[in-house]
C-alpha atoms as a PDB file:
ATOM      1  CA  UNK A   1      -1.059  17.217   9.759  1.00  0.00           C
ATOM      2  CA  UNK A   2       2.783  16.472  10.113  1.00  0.00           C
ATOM      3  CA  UNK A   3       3.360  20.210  10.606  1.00  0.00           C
ATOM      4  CA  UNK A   4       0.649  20.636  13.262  1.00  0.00           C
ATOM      5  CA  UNK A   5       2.079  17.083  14.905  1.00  0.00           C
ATOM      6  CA  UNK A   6       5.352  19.356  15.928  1.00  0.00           C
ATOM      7  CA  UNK A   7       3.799  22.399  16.539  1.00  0.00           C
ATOM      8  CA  UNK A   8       1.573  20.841  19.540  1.00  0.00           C
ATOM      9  CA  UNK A   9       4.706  18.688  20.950  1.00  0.00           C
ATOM     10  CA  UNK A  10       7.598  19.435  20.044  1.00  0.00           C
ATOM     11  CA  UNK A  11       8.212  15.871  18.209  1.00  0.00           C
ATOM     12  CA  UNK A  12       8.146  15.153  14.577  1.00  0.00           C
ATOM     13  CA  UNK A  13       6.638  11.535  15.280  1.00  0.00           C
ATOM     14  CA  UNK A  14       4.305  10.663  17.399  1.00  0.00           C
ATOM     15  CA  UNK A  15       2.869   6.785  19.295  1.00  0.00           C
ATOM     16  CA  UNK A  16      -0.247   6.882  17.032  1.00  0.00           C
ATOM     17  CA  UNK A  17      -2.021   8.801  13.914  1.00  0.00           C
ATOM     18  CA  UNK A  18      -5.734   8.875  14.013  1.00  0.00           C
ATOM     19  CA  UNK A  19      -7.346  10.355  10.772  1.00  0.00           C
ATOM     20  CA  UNK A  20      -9.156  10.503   7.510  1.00  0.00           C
ATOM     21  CA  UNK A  21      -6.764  10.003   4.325  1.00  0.00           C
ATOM     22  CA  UNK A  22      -3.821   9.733   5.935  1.00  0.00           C
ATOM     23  CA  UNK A  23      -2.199   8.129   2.759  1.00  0.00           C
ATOM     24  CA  UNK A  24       1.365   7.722   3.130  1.00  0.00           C
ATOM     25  CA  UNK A  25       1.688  10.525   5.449  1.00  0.00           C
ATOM     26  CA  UNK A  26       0.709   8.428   8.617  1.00  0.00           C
ATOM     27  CA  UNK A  27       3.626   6.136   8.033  1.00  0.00           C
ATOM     28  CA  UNK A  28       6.172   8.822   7.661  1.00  0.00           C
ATOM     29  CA  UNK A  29       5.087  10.164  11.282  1.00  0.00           C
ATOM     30  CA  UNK A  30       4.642   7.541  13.355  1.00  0.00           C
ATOM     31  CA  UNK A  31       7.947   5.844  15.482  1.00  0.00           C
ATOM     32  CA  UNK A  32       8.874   2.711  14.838  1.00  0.00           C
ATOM     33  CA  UNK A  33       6.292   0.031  16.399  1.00  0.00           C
ATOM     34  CA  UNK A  34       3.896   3.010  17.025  1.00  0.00           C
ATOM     35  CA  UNK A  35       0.439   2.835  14.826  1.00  0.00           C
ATOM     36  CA  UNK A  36      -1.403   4.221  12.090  1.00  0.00           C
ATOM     37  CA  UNK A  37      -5.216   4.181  12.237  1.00  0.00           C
ATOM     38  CA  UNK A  38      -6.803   5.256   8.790  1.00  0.00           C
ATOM     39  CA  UNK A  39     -10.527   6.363   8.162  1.00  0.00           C
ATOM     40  CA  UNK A  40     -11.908   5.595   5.110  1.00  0.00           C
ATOM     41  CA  UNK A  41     -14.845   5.719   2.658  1.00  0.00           C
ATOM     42  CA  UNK A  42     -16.991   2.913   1.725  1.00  0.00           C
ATOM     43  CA  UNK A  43     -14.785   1.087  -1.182  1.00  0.00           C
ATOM     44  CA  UNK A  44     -16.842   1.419  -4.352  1.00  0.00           C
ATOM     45  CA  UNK A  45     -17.657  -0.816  -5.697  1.00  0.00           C
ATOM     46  CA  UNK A  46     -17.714  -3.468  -2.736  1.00  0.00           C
ATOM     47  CA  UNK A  47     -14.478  -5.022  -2.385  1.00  0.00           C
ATOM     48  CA  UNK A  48     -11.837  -4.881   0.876  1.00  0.00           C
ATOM     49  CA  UNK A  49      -9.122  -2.886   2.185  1.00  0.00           C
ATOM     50  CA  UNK A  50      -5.571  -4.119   2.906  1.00  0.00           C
ATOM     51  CA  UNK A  51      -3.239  -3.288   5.554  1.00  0.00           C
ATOM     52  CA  UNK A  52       0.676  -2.074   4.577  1.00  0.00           C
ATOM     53  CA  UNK A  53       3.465  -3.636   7.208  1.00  0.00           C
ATOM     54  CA  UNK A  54       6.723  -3.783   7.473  1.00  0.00           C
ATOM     55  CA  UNK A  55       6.733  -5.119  10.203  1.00  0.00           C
ATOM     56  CA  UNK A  56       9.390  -7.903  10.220  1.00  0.00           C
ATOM     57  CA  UNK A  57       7.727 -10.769  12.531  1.00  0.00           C
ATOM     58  CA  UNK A  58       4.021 -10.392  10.475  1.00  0.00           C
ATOM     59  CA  UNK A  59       6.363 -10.582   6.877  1.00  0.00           C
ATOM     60  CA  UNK A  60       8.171 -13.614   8.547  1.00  0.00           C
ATOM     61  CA  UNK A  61       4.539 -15.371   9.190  1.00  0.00           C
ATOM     62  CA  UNK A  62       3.149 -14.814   5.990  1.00  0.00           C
ATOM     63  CA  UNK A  63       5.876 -15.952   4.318  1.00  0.00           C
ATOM     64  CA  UNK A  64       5.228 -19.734   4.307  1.00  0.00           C
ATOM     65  CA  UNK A  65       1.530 -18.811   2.928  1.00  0.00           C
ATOM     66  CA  UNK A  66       3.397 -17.150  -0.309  1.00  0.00           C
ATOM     67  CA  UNK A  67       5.721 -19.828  -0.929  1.00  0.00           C
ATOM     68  CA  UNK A  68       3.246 -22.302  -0.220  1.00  0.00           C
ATOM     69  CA  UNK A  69       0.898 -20.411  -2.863  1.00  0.00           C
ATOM     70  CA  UNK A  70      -1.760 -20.722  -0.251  1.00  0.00           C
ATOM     71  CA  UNK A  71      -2.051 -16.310  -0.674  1.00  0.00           C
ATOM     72  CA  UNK A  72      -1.416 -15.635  -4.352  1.00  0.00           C
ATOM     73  CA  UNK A  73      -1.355 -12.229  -6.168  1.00  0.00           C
ATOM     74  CA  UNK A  74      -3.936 -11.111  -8.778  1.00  0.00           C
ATOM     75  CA  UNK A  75      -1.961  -9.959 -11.732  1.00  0.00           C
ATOM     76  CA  UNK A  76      -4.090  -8.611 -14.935  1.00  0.00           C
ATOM     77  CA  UNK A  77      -4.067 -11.044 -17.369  1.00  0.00           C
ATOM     78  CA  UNK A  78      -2.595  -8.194 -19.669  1.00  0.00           C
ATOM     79  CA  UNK A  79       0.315  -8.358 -18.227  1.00  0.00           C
ATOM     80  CA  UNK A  80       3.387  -8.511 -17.292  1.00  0.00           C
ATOM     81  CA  UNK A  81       4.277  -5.068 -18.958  1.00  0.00           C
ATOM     82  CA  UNK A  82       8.202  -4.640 -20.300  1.00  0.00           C
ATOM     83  CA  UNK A  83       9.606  -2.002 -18.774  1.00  0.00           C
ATOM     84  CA  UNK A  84       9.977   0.110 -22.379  1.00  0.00           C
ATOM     85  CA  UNK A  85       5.814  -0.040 -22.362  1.00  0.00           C
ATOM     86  CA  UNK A  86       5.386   1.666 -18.929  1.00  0.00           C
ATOM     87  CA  UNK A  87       3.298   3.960 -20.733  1.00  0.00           C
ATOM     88  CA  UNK A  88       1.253   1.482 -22.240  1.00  0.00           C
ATOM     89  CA  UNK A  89       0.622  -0.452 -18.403  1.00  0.00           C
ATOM     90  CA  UNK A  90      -0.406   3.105 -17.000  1.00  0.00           C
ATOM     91  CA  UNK A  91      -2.965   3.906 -19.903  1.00  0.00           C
ATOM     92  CA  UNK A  92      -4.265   0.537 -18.699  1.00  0.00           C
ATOM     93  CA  UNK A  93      -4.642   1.622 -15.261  1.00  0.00           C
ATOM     94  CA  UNK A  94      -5.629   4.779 -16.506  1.00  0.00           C
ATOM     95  CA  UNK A  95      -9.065   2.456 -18.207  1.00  0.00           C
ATOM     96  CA  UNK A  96     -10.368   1.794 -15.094  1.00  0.00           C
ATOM     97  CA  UNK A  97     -10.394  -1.665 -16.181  1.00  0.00           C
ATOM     98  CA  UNK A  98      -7.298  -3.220 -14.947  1.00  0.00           C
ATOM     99  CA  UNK A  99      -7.693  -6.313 -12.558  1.00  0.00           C
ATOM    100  CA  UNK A 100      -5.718  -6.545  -9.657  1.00  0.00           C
ATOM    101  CA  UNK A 101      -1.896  -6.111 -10.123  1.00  0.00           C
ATOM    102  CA  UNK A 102      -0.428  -3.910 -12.922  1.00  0.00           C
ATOM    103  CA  UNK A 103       3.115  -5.832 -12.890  1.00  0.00           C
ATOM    104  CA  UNK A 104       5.943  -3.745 -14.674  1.00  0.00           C
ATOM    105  CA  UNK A 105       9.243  -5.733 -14.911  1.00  0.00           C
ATOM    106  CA  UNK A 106      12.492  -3.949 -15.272  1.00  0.00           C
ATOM    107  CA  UNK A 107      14.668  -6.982 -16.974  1.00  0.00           C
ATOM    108  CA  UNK A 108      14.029  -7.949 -20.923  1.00  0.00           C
END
């Protein structure tokens, strides 16, 4: 997608990114305030989709929400994971049966 993005103008990133599984990609091509619009599958099972900013002003709203605990993260109750048992959080993931956050903390 990038490659055909310069090919048609001349410009490695563009205003806006319209398409299906743009992952990561659609960040890494769009200018700075431009905007990513992502297509995507039913979620199976039923659950919700998120939105990734970093978009200063929204991160400077939501803030008082976090500190006031009013928006908390899900962590798996089998967690946190040391560091030295990475392995051991990803065959977790790998299960299929992790809920929400797999948290891996670099500091004993």
């Amino acid at each position: 997608m990038h490659s055909s993005i310069v090919d048609l103008t001349g410009d490695p990133l563009v205003d806006i990114e319209i398409g299906l599984g743009l992952g990561d990609t659609g960040s890494k091509t769009v200018k700075e305030g431009g905007t990513v619009v992502g297509i995507t599958y039913p979620v199976s099972p039923p659950g919700f989709s998120f939105v990734l900013t970093s978009d200063g002003a929204i991160l400077t709203k939501l803030n008082p929400f976090l500190e006031s605990g009013k928006i908390k993260p899900i962590n798996d109750p089998k967690g946190p994971f040391p560091f030295s048992k990475v392995v051991d959080a990803f065959s977790h993931l790998e299960t299929g049966r992790a809920i929400g956050k797999v948290v891996i903390y670099p500091i004993p």
